[in-house]
Protein backbone atom coordinates (compact mmCIF):
# COMPACT_ATOMS: atom_id res chain seq x y z
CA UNK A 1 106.45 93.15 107.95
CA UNK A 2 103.21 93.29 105.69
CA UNK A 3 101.63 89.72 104.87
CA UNK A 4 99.65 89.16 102.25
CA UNK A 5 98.45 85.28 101.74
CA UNK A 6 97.11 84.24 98.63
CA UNK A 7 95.35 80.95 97.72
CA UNK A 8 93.17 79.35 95.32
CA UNK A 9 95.48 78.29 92.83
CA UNK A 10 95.16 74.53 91.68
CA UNK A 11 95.27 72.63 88.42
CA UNK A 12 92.50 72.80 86.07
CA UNK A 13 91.54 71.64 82.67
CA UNK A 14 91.58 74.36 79.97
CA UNK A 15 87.97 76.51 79.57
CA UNK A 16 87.96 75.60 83.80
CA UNK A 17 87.80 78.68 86.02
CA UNK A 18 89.35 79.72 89.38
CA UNK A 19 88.85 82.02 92.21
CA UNK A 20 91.87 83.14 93.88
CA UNK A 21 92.03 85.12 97.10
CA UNK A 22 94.64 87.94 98.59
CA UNK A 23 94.07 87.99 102.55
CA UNK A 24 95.81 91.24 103.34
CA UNK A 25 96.05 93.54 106.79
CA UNK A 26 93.19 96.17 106.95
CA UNK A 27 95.18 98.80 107.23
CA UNK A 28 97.15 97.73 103.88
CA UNK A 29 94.00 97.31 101.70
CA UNK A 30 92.23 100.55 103.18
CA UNK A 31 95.40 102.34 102.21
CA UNK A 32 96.94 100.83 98.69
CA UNK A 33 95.43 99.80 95.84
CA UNK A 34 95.82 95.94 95.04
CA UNK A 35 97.02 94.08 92.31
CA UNK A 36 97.36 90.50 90.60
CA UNK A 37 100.69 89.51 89.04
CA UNK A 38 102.08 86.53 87.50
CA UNK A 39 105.38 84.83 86.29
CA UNK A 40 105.82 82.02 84.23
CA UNK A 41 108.74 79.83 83.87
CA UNK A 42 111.37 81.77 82.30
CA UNK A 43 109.50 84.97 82.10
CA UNK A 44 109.41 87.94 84.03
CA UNK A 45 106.89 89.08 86.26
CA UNK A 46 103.83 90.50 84.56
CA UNK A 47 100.62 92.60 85.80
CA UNK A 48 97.17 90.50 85.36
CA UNK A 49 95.02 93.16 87.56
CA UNK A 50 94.91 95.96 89.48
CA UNK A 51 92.54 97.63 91.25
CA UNK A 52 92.71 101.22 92.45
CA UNK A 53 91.36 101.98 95.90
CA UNK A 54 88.18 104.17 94.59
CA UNK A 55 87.75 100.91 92.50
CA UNK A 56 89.18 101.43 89.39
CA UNK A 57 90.74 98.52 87.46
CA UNK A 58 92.73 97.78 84.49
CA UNK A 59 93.34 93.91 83.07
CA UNK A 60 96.81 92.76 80.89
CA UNK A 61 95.07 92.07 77.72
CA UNK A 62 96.11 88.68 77.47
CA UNK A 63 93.20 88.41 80.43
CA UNK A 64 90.47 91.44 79.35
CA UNK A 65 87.64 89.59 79.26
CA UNK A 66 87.78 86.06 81.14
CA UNK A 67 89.30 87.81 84.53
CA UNK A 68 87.76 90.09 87.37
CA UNK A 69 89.51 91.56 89.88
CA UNK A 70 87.61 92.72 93.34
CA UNK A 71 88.46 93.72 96.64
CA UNK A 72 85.93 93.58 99.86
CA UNK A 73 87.62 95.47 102.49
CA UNK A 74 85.41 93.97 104.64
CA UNK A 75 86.90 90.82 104.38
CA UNK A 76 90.47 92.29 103.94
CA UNK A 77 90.51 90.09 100.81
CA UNK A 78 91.48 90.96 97.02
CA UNK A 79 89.86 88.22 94.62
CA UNK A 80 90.78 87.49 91.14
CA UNK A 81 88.01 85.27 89.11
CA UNK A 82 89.16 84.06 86.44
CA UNK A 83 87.22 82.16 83.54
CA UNK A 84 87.63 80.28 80.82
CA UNK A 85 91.49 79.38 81.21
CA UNK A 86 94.10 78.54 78.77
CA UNK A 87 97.49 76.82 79.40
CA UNK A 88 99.20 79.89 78.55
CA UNK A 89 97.59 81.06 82.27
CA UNK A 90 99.77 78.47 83.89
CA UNK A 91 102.34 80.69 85.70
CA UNK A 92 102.97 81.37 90.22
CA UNK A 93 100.05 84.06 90.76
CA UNK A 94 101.08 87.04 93.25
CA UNK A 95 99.49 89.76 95.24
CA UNK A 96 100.37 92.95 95.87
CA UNK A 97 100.17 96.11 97.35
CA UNK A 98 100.81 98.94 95.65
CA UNK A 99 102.17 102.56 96.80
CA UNK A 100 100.22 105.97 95.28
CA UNK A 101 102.82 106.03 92.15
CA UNK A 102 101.60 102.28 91.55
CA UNK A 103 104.26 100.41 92.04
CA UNK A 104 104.33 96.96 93.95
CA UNK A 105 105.42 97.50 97.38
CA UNK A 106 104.30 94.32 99.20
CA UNK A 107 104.25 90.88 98.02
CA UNK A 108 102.54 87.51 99.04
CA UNK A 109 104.28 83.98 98.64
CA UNK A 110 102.24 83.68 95.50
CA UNK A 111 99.87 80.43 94.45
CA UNK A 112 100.37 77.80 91.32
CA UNK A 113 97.73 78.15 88.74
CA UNK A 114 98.52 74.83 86.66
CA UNK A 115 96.38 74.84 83.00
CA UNK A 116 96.02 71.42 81.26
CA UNK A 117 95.10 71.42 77.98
């Protein structure tokens, strides 16, 4: 069973910013390439982030701009920064890890990101 742990999430006021983190196994992240997801309620699950394991990454465009995605295998963590939030970001956060076609393969429990306006 592959655990990934997120956190970071919280509630802050719109134009706010926060970090969140992916803790994953070493052997996952030195593997897989990582990404960021989200769902709202009442909407499916949708891609923020991913980043590819030479480094590579691609944003949703709804977040080009005001979010970075990062890994530091070192740390066996996956960050996602994001900046100047909107309530619109409000939505569970996810990480996962993806397989070489790209498609999610392992989740985490996922974090609330909460944006008041």
């Amino acid at each position: 069973q592959v655990q990934l742990a997120e956190s970071g999430g919280g509630l802050v006021q719109a134009g706010g910013s926060l970090r969140l983190s992916c803790v994953a196994p070493g052997s996952i992240l030195r593997t897989n390439g990582m990404g960021w997801y989200r769902q709202a309620p009442g909407k499916q699950r949708e891609l923020v982030a991913d980043i590819t394991l030479g480094g590579r990454t691609t944003y949703a465009g709804s977040v080009k701009g005001r979010c970075t995605i990062s890994r530091d295998n070192a740390k066996n963590t996956v960050y996602l920064q994001m900046n100047s939030l909107k309530p619109e970001d409000t939505a569970v956060y996810y990480c996962a890890a993806k397989t070489p076609l790209g498609r999610p393969a392992y989740w985490g429990q996922g974090t609330q990101v909460t944006v008041s306006s």
